[in-house]
N, C-alpha and C. Protein backbone atom coordinates (compact mmCIF):
# COMPACT_ATOMS: atom_id res chain seq x y z
N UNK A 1 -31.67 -11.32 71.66
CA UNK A 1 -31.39 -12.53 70.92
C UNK A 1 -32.44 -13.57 71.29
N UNK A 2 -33.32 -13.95 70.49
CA UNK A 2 -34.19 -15.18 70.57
C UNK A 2 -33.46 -16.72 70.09
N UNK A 3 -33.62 -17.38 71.25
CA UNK A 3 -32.80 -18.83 70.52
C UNK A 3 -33.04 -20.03 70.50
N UNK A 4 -33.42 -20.56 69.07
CA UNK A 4 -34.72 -21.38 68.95
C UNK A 4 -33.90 -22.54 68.52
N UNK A 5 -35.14 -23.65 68.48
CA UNK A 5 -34.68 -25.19 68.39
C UNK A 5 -35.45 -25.69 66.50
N UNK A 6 -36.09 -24.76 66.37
CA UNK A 6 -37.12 -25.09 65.20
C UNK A 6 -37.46 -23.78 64.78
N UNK A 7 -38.06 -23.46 63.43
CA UNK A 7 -38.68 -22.35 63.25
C UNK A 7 -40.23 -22.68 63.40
N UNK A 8 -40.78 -23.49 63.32
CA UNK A 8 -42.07 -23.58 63.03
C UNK A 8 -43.38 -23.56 64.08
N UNK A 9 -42.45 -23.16 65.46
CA UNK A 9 -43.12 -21.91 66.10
C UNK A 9 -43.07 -20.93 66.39
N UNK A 10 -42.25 -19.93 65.92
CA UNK A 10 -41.49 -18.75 65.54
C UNK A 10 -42.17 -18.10 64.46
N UNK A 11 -43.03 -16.91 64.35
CA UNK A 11 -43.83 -15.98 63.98
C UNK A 11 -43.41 -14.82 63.48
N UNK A 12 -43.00 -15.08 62.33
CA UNK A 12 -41.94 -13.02 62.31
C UNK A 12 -43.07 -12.43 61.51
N UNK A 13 -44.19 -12.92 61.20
CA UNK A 13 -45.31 -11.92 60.46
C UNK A 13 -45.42 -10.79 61.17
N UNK A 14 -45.87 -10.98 62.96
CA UNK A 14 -46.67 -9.55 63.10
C UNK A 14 -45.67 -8.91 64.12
N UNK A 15 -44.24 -8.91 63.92
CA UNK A 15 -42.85 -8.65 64.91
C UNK A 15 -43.00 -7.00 64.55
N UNK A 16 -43.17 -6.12 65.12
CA UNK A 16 -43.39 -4.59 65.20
C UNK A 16 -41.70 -3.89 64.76
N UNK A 17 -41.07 -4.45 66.16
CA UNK A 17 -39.89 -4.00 65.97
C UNK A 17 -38.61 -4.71 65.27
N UNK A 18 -38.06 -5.46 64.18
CA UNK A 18 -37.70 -6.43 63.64
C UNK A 18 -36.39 -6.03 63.75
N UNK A 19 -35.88 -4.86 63.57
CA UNK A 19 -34.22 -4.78 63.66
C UNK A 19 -33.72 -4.35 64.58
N UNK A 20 -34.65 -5.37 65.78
CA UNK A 20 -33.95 -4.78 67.07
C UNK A 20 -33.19 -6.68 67.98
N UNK A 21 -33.59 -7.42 66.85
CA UNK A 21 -33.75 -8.87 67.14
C UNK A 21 -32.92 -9.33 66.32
N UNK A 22 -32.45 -10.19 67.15
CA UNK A 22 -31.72 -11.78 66.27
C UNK A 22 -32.14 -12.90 66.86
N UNK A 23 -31.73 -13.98 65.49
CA UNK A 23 -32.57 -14.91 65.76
C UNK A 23 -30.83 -16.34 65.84
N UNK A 24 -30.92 -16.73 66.90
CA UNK A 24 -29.87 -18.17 67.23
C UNK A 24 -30.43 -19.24 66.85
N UNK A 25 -30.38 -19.57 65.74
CA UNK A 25 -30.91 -21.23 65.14
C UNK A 25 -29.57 -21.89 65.84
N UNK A 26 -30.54 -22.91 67.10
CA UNK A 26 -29.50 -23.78 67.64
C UNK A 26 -30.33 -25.38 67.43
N UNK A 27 -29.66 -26.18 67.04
CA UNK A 27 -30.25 -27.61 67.31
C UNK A 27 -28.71 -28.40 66.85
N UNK A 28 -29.61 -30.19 67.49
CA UNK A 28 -28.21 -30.72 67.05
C UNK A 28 -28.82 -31.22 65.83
N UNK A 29 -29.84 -32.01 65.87
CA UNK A 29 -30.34 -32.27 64.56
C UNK A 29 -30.90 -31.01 63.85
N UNK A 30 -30.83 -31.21 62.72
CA UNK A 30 -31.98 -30.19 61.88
C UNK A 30 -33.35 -30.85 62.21
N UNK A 31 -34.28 -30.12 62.22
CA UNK A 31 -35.38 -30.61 62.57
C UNK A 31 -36.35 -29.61 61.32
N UNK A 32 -36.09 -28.87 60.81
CA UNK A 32 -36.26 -28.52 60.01
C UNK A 32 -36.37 -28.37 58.67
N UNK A 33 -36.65 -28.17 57.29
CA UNK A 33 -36.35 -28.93 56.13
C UNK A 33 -35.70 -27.54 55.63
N UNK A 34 -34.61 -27.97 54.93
CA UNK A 34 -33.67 -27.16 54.54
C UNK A 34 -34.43 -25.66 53.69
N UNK A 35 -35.31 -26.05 53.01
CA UNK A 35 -36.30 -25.44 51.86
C UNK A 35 -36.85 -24.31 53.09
N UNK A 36 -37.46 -24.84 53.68
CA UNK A 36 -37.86 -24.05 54.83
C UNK A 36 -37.46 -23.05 55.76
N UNK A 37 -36.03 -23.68 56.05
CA UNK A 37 -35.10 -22.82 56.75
C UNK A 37 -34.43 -21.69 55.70
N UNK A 38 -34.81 -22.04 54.75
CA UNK A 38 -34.04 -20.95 53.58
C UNK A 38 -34.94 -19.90 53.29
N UNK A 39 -36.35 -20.40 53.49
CA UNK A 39 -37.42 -19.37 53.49
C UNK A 39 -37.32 -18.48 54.38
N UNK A 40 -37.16 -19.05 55.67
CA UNK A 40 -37.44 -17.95 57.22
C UNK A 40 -36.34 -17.32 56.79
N UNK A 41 -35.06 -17.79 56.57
CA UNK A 41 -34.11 -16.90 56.70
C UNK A 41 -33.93 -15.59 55.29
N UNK A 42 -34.84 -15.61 54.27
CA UNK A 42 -35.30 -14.53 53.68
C UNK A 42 -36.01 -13.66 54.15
N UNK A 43 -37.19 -14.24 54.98
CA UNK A 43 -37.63 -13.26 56.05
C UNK A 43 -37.17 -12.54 57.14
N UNK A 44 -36.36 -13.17 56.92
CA UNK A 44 -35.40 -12.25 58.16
C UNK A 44 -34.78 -11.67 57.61
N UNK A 45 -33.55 -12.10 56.79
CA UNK A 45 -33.31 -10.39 55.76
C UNK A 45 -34.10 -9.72 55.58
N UNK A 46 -35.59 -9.59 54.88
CA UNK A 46 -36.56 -8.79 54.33
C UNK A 46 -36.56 -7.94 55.88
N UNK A 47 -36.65 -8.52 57.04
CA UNK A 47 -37.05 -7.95 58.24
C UNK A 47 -36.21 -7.22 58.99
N UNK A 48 -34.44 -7.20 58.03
CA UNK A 48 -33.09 -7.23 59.14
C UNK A 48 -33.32 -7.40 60.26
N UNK A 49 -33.67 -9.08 60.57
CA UNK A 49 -33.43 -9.68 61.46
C UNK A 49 -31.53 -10.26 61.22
N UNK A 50 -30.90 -10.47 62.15
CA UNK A 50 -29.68 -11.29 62.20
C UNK A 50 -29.83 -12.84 62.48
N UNK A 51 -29.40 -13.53 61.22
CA UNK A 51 -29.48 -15.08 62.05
C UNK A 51 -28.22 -15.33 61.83
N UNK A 52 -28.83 -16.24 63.30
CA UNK A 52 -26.82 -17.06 63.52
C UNK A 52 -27.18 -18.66 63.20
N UNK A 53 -26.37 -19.10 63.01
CA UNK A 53 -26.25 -20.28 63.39
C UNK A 53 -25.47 -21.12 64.06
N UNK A 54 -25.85 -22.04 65.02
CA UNK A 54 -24.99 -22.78 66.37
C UNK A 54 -24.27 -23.43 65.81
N UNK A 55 -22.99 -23.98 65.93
CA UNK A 55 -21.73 -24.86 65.80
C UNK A 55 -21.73 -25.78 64.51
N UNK A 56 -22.50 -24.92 63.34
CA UNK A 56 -22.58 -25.54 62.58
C UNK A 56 -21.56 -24.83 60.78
N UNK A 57 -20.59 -24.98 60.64
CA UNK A 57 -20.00 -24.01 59.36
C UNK A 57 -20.94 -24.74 58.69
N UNK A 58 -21.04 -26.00 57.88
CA UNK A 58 -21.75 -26.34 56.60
C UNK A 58 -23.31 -25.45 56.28
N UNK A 59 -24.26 -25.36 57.81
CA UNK A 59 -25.69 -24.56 57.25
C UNK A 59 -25.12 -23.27 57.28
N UNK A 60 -24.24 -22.71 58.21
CA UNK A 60 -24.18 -21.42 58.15
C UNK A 60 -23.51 -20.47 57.28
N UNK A 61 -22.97 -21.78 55.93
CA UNK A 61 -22.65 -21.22 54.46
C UNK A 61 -24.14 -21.43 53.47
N UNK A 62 -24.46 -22.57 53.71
CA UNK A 62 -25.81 -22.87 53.19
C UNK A 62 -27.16 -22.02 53.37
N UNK A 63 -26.63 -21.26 54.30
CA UNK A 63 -28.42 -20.31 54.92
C UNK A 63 -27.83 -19.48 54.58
N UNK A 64 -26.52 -18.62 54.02
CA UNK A 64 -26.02 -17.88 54.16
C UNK A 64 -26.02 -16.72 55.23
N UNK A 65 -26.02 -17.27 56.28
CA UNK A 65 -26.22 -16.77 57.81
C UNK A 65 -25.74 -15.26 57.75
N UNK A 66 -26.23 -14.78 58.81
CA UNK A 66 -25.18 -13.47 59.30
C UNK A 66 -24.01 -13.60 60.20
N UNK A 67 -24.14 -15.07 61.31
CA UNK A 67 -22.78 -15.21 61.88
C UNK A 67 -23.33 -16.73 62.53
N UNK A 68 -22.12 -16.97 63.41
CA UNK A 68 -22.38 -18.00 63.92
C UNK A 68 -22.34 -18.19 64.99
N UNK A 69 -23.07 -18.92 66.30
CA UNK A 69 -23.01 -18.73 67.62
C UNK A 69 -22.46 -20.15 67.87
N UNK A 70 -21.36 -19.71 68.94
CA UNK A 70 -20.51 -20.89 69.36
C UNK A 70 -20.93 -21.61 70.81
N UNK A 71 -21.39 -22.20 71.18
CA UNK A 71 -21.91 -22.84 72.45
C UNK A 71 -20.44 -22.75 73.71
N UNK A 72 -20.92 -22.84 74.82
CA UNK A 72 -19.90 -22.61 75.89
C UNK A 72 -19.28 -23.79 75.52
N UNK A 73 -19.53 -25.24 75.24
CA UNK A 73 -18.89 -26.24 75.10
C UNK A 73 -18.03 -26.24 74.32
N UNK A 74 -18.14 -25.69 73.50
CA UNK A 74 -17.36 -25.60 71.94
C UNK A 74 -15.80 -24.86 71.77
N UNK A 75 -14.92 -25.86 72.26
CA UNK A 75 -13.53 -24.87 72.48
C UNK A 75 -12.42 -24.96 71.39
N UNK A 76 -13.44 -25.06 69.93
CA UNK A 76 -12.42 -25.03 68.97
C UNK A 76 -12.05 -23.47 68.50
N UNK A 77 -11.28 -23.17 68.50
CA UNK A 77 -10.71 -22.22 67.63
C UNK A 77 -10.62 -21.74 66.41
N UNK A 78 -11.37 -22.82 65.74
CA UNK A 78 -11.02 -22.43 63.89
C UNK A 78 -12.29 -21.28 63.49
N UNK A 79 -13.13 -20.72 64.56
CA UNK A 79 -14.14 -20.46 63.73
C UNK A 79 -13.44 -18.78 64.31
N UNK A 80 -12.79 -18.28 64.97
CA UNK A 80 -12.00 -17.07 64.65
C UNK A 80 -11.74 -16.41 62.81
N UNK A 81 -11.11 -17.37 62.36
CA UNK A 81 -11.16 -17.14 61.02
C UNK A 81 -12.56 -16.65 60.01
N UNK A 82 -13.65 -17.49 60.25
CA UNK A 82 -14.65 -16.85 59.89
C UNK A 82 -15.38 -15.33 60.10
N UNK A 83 -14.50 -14.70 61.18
CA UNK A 83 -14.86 -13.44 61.11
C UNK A 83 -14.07 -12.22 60.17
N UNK A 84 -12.97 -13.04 59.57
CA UNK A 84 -12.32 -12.30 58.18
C UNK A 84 -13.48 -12.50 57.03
N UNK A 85 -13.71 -13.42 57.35
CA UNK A 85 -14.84 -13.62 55.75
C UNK A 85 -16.53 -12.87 56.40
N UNK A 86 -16.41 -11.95 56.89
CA UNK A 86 -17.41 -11.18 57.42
C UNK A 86 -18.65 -11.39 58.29
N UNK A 87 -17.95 -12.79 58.69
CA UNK A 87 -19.18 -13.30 59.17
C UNK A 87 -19.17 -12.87 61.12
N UNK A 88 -20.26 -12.56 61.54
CA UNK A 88 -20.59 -12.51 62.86
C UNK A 88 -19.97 -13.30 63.98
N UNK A 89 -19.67 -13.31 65.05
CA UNK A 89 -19.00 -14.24 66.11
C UNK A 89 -19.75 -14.25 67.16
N UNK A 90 -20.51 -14.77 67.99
CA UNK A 90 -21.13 -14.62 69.21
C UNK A 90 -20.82 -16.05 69.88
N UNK A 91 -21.14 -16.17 71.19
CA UNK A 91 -20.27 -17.23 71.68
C UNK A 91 -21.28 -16.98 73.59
N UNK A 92 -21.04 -18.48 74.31
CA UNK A 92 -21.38 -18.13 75.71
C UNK A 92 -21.04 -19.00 76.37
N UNK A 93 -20.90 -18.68 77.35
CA UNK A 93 -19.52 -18.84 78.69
C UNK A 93 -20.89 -19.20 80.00
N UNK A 94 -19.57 -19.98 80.82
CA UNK A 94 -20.08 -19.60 82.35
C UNK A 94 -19.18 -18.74 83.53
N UNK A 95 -18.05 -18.71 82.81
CA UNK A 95 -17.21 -18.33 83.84
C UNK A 95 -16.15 -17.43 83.29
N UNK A 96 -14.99 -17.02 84.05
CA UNK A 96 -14.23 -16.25 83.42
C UNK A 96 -13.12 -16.53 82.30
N UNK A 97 -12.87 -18.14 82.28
CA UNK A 97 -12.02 -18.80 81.40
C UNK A 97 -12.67 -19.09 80.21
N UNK A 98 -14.00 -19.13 80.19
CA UNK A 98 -14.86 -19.58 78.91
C UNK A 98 -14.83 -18.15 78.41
N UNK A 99 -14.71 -17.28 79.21
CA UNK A 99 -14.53 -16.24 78.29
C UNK A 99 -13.81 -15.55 77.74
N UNK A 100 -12.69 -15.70 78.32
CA UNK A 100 -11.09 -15.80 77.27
C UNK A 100 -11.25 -16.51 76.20
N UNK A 101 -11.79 -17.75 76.51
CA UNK A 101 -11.65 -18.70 75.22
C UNK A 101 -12.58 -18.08 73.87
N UNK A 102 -13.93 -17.67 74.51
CA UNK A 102 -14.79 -16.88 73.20
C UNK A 102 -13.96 -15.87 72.86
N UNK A 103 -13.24 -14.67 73.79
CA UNK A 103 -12.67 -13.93 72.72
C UNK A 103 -11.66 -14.24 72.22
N UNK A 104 -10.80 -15.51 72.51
CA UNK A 104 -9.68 -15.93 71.47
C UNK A 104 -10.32 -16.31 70.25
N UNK A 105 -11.77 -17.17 70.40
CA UNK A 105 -12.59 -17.95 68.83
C UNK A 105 -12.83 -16.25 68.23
N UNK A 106 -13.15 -15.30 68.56
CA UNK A 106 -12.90 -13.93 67.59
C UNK A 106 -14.51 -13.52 68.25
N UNK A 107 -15.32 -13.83 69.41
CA UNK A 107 -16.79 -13.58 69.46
C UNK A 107 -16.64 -12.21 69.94
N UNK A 108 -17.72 -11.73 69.41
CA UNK A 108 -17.80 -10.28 69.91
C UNK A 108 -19.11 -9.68 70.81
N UNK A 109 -20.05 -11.19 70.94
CA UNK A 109 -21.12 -11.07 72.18
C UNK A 109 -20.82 -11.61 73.13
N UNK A 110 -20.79 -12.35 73.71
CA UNK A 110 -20.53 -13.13 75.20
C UNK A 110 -21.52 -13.34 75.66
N UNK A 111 -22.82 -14.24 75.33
CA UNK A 111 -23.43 -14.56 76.74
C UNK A 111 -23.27 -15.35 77.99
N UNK A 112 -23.58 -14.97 78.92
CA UNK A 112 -22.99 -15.33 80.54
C UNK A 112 -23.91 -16.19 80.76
N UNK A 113 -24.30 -17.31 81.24
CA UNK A 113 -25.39 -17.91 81.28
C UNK A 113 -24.97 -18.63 83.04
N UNK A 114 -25.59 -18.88 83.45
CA UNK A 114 -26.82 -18.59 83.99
C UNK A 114 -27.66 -17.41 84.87
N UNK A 115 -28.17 -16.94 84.09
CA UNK A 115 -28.38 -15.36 84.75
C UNK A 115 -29.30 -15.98 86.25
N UNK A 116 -30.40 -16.33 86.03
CA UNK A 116 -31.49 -17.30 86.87
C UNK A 116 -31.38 -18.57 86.91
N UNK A 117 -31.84 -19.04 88.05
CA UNK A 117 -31.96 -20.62 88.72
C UNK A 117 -33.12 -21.30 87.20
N UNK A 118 -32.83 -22.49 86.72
CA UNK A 118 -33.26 -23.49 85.85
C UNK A 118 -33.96 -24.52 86.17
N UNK A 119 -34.14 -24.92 85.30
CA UNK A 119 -35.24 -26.82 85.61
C UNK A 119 -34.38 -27.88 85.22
N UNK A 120 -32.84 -27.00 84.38
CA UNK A 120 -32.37 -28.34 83.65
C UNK A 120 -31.39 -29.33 84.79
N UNK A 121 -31.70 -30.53 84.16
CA UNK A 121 -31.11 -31.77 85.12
C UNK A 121 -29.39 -31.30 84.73
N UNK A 122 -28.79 -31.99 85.70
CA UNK A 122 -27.31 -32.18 85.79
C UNK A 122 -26.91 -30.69 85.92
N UNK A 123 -27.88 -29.49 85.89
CA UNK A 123 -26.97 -28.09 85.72
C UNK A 123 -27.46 -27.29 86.87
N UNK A 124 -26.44 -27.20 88.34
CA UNK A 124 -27.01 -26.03 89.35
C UNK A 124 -26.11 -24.86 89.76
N UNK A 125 -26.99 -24.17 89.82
CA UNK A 125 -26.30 -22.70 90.08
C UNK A 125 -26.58 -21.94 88.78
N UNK A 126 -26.61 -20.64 89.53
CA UNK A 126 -26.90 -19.40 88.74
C UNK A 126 -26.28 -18.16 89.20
N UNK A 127 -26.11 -16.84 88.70
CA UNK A 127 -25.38 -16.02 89.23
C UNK A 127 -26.50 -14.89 89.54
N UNK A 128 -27.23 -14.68 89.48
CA UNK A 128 -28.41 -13.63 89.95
C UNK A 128 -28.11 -12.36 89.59
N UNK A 129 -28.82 -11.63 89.72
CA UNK A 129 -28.77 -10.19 88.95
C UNK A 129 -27.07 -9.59 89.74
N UNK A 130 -27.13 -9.91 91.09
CA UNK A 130 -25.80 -8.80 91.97
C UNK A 130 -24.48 -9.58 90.87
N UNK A 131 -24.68 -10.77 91.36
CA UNK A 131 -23.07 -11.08 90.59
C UNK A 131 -23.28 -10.86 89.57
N UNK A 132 -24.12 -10.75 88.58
CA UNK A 132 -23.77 -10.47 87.19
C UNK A 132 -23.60 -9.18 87.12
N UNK A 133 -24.11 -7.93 87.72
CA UNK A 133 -23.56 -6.94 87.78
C UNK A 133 -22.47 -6.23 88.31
N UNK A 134 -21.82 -7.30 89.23
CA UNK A 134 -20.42 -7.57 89.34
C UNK A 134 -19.15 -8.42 88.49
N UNK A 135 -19.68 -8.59 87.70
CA UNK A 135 -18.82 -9.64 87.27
C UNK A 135 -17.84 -8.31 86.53
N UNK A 136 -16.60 -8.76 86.17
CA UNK A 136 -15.54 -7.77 85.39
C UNK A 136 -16.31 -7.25 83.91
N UNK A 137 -16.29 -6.06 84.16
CA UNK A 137 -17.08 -4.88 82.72
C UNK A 137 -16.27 -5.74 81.53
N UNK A 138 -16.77 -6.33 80.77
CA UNK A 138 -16.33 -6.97 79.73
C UNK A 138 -17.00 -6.46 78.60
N UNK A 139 -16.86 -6.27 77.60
CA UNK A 139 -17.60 -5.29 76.48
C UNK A 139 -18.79 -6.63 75.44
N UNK A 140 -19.46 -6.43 75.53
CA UNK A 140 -21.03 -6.66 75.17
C UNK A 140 -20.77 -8.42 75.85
N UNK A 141 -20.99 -8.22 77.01
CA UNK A 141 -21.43 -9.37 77.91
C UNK A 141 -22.96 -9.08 77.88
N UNK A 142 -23.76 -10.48 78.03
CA UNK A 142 -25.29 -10.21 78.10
C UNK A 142 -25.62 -11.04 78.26
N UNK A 143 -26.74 -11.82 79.32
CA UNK A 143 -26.96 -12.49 80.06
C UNK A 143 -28.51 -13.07 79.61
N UNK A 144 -28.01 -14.87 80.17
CA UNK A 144 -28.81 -15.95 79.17
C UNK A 144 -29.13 -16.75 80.36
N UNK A 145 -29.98 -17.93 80.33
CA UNK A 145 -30.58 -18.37 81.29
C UNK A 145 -31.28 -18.06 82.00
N UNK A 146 -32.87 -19.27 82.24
CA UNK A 146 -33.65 -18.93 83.65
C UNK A 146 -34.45 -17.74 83.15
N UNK A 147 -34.50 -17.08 82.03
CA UNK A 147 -35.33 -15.60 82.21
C UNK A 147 -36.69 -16.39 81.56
N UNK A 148 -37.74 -15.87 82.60
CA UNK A 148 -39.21 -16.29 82.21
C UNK A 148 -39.83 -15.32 82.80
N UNK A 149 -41.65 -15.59 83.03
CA UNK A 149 -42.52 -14.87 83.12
C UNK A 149 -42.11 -14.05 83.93
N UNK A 150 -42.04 -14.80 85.27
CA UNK A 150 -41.76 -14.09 86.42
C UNK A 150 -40.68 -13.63 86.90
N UNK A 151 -39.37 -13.56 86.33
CA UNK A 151 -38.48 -12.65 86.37
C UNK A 151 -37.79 -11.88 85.28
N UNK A 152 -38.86 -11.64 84.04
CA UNK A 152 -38.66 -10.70 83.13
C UNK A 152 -38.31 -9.29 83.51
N UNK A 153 -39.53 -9.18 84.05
CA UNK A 153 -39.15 -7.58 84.42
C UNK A 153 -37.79 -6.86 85.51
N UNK A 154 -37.12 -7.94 85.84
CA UNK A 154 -36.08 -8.18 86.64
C UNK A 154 -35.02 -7.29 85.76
N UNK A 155 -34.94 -7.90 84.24
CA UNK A 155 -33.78 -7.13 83.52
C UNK A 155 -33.58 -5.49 83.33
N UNK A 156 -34.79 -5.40 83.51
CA UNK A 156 -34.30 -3.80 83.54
C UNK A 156 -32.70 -3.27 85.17
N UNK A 157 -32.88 -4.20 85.73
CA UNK A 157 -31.60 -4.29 86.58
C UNK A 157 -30.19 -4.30 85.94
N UNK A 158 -30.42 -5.13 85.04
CA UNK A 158 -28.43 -6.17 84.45
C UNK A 158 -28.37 -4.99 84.64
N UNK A 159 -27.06 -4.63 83.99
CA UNK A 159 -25.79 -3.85 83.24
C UNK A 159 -25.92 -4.66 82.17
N UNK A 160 -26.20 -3.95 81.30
CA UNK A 160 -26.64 -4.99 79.54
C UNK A 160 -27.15 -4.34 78.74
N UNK A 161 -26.69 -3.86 77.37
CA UNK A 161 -27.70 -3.89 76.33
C UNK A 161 -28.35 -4.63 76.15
N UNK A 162 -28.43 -6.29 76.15
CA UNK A 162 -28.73 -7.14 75.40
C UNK A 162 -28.91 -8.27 76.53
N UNK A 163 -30.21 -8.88 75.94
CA UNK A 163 -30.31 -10.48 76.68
C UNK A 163 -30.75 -11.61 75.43
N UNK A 164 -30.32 -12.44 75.75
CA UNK A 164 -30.99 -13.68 75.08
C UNK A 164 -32.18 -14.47 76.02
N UNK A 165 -32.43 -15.13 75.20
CA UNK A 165 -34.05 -15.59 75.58
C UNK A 165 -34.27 -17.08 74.56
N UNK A 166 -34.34 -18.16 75.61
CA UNK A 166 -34.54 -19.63 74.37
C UNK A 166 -35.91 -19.82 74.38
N UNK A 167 -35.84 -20.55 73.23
CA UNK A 167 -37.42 -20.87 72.57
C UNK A 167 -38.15 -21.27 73.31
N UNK A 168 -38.06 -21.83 74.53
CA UNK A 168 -39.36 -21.89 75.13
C UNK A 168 -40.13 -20.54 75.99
N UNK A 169 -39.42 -19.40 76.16
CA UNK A 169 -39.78 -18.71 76.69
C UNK A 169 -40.63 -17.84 75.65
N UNK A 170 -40.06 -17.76 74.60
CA UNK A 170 -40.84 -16.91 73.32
C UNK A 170 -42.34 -17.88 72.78
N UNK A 171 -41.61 -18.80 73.19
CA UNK A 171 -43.02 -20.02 72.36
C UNK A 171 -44.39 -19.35 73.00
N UNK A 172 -44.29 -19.11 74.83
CA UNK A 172 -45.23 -18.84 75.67
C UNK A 172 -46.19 -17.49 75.16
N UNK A 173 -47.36 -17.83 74.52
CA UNK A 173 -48.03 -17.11 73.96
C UNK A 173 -48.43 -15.53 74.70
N UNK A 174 -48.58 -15.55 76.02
CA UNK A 174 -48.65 -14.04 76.91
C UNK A 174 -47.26 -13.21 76.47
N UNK A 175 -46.30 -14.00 76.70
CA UNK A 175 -44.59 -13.39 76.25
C UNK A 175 -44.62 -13.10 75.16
N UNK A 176 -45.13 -13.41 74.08
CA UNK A 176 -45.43 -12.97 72.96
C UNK A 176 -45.84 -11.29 72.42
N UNK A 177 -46.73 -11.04 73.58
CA UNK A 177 -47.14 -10.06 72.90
C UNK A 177 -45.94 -8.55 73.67
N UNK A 178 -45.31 -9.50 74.75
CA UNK A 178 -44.36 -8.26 74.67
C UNK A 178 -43.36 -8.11 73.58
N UNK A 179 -43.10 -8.48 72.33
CA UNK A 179 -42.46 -8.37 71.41
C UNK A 179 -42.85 -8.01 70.05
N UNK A 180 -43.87 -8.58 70.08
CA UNK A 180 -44.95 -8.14 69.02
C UNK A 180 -45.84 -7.07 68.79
């Protein structure tokens, strides 16, 4: 899962492997122009890429998304229902109560976040590769935060199909070409 703030440094021209990726359009503002975002997100069908979109129902009828990703903050419940109308559920936690709560909203990914130690202000602690491979076998848990240059190659450790990865780590042009 790549999870971006903008598309307009986000590159799906020369993406090799395309339906192995999804793409998390998260922002609070749009920063984007609607026209635009309707474009990428044809390219990403053309590419079966999956896009979600963050805590937003109005774009994620408007882009006609593939699902929607619910932020750990986000402890409403109504968006359970949207997975009758076929839409995707993904959702991320820090702990074991945030993650009751995603699978009550109907999510069927879980990211665990903080896999690695961060830069962001007001947020410390991380759970490192042991506790996350301890944490209770929960079915498609996959682990977010802190992953950069230098502890990429670390993931071949999790217990995980799946990691997410935010836009600044993909922006980094060397990281690039491991995907491309």
């Amino acid at each position: 899962f790549f999870i971006i703030e903008s598309i307009k440094k986000v590159n799906l021209d020369n993406l090799k492997n395309f339906n192995k990726f999804n793409i998390i359009y998260r922002t609070t503002k749009i920063k984007d122009k609607k026209e635009d975002l309707l474009r990428f997100r044809k390219i990403c069908k053309r590419k079966r890429i999956d896009f979600y979109v963050a805590n937003n129902i109005q774009l994620l009828k408007l882009m006609q998304a593939d699902g929607i990703y619910i932020s750990a903050h986000n402890k409403n419940l109504k968006y359970k229902f949207y997975k009758k109308m076929n839409y995707k559920i993904i959702g991320s936690a820090h702990n074991l109560n945030e993650i009751k709560l995603k699978k009550l909203q109907g999510c069927t990914t879980i990211f665990l976040s903080r896999l690695f130690k961060t830069n962001y202000k007001n947020k410390n602690g991380h759970l490192g590769i042991i506790k996350y491979n301890l944490f209770p076998k929960i079915e498609s848990l996959s682990p977010l935060g802190g992953i950069n240059k230098k502890n990429f190659n670390q993931l071949r450790y999790i217990k995980s199909d799946s990691f997410a990865l935010s836009s600044a780590f993909i922006e980094d042009s060397s990281i690039n070409k491991l995907f491309y």
